[in-house]
Protein backbone atom coordinates (compact mmCIF):
# COMPACT_ATOMS: atom_id res chain seq x y z
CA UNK A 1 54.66 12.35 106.40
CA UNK A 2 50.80 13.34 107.30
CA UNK A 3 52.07 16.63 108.34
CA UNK A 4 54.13 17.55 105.19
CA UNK A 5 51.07 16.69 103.54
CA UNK A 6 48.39 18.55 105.58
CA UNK A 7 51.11 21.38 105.26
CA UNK A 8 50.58 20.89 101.76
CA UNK A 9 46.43 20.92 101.60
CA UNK A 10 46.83 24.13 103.44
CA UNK A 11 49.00 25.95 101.00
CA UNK A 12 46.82 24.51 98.37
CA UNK A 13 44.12 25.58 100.14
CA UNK A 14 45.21 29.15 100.68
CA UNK A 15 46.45 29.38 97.22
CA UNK A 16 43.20 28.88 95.79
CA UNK A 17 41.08 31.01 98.00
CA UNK A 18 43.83 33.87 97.21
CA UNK A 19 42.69 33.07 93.63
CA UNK A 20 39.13 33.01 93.75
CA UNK A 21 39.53 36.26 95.94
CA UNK A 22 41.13 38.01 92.66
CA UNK A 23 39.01 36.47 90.79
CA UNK A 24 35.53 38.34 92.03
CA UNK A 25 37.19 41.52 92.37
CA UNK A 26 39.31 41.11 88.90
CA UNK A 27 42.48 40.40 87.80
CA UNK A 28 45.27 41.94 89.14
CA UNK A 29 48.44 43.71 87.50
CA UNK A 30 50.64 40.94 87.57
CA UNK A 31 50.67 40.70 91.80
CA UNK A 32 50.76 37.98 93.82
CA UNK A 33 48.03 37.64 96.37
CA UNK A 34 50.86 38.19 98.98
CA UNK A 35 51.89 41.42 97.25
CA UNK A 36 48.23 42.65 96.98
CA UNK A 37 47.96 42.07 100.69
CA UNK A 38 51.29 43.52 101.64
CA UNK A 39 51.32 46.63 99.40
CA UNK A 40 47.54 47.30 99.07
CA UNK A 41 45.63 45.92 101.76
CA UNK A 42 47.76 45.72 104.69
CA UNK A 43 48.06 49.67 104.61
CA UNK A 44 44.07 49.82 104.76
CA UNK A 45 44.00 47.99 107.70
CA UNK A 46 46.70 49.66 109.70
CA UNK A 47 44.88 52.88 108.67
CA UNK A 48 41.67 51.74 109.77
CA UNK A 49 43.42 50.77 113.01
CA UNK A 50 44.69 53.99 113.68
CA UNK A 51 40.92 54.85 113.74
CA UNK A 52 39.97 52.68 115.90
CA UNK A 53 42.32 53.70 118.41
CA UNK A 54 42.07 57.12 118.14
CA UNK A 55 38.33 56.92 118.18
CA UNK A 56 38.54 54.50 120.89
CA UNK A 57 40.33 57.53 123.44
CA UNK A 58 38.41 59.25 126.09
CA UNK A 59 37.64 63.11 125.62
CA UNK A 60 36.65 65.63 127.85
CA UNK A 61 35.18 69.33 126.96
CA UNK A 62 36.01 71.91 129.03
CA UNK A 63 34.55 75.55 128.93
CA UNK A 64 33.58 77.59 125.98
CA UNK A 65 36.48 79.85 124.85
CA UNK A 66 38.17 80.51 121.89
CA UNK A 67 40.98 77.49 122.37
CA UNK A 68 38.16 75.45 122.83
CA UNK A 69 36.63 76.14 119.61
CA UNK A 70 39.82 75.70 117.71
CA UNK A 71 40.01 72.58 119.28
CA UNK A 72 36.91 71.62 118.11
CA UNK A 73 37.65 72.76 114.76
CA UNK A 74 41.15 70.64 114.72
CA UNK A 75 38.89 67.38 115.82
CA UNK A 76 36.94 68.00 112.76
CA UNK A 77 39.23 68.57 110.75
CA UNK A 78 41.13 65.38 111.67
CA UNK A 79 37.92 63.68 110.93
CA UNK A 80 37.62 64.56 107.45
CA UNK A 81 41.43 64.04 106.61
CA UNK A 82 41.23 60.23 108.73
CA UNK A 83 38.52 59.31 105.79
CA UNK A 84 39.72 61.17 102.97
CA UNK A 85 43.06 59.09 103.52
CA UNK A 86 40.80 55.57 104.03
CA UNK A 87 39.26 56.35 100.86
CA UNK A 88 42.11 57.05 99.43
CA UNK A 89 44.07 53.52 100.15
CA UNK A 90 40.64 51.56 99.59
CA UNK A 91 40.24 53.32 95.95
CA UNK A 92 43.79 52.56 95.22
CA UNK A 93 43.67 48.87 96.25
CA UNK A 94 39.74 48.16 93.79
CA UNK A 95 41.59 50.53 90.74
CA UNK A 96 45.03 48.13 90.68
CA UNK A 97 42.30 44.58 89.94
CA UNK A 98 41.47 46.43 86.95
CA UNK A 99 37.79 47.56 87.71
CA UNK A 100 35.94 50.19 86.35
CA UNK A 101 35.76 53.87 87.54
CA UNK A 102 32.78 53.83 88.48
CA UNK A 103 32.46 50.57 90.73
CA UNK A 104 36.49 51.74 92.18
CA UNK A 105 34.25 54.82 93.40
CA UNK A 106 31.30 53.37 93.96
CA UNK A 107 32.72 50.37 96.43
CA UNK A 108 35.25 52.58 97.66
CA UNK A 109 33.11 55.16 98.59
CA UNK A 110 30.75 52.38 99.93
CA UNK A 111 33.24 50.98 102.15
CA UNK A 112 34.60 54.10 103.69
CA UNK A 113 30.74 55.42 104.49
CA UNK A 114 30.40 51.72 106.18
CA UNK A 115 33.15 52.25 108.55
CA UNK A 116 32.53 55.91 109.18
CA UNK A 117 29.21 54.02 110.49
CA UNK A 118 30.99 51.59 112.63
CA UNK A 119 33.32 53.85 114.30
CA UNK A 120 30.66 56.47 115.60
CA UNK A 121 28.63 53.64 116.93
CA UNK A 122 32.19 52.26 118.57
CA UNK A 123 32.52 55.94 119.96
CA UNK A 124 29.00 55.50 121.47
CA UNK A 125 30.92 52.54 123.60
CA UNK A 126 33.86 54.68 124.90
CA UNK A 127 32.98 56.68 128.13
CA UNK A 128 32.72 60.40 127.79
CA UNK A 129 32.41 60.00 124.02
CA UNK A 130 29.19 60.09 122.16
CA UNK A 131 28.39 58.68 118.21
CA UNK A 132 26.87 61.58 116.55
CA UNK A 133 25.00 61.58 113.34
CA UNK A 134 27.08 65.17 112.49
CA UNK A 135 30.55 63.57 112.62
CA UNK A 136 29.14 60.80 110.04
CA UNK A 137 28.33 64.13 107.75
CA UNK A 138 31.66 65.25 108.83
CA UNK A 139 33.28 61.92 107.76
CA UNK A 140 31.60 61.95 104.77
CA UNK A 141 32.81 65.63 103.62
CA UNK A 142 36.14 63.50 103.45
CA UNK A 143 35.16 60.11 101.35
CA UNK A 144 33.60 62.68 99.06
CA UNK A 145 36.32 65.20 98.73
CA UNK A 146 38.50 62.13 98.00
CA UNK A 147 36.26 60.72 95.23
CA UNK A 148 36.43 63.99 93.97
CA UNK A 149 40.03 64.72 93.96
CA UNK A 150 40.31 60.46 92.41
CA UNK A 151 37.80 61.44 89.38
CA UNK A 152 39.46 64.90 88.68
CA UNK A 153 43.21 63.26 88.41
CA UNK A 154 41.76 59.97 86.89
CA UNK A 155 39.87 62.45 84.07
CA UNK A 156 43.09 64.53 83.48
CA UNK A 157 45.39 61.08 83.11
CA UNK A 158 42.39 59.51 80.74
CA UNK A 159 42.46 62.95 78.68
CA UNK A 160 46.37 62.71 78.46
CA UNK A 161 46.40 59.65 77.62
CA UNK A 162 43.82 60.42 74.17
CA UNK A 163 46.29 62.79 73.18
């Protein structure tokens, strides 16, 4: 009996953080906290993870020749698309509560700056990888070309939408 109803407190419990959570952020369209987590959240996270992982692999450079620099260019090209897709999922999960444009970008762009942050100074952990202040500025070039591309089709929808 003193389990059922601990099991009970505990889905109480969970309930009403879930609805406090929704509650700073804003309302939701008509999802359940388990939806929001499963079809909003949960992809940010895996995304993020594939970061992590890929951030958290040893590299080695070799000498200077024109494979090399393509390479090089490839790696930083992978580092703007990895944050223009984070952005991406994070402005998609803020816009669905409901908030305004300019918090979605704001916070969105917020957050994905944040962990561009945390994973150079994770690279600075790995051996033979450094954290470098240029592949922040590199990172960033992404959140921002996503914010971009966000504002641009949110603007076009808003001015279809007046007609």
């Amino acid at each position: 009996m003193n389990r059922k109803r601990n099991n009970e407190k505990t889905k109480y419990r969970y309930e009403n953080m879930g609805k406090k959570l929704l509650a700073v952020f804003g309302e939701s369209k008509n999802l359940s906290l388990g939806e929001y987590w499963l079809f909003y959240l949960a992809p940010i996270f895996l995304w993020m993870l594939i970061i992590y992982i890929l951030s958290s692999q040893s590299t080695f450079t070799a000498g200077s020749n024109s494979f090399d620099l393509i390479a090089y260019l490839l790696r930083k090209t992978a580092h703007i698309g990895e944050y223009f897709v984070l952005t991406i999922l994070i402005i998609r999960s803020i816009e669905v509560l409901d908030q305004p444009i300019n918090r979605v970008l704001l916070m969105s762009g917020a957050f994905s700056f944040l962990y561009a942050l945390s994973d150079e100074l994770h690279q600075s952990f790995v051996p033979l990888r450094d954290g470098k202040v240029t592949d922040i500025g590199i990172d960033f070039i992404g959140i921002v070309l996503a914010l971009l591309v966000y504002a641009l089709w949110y603007n076009n929808v808003q001015k279809k939408q007046k007609k």
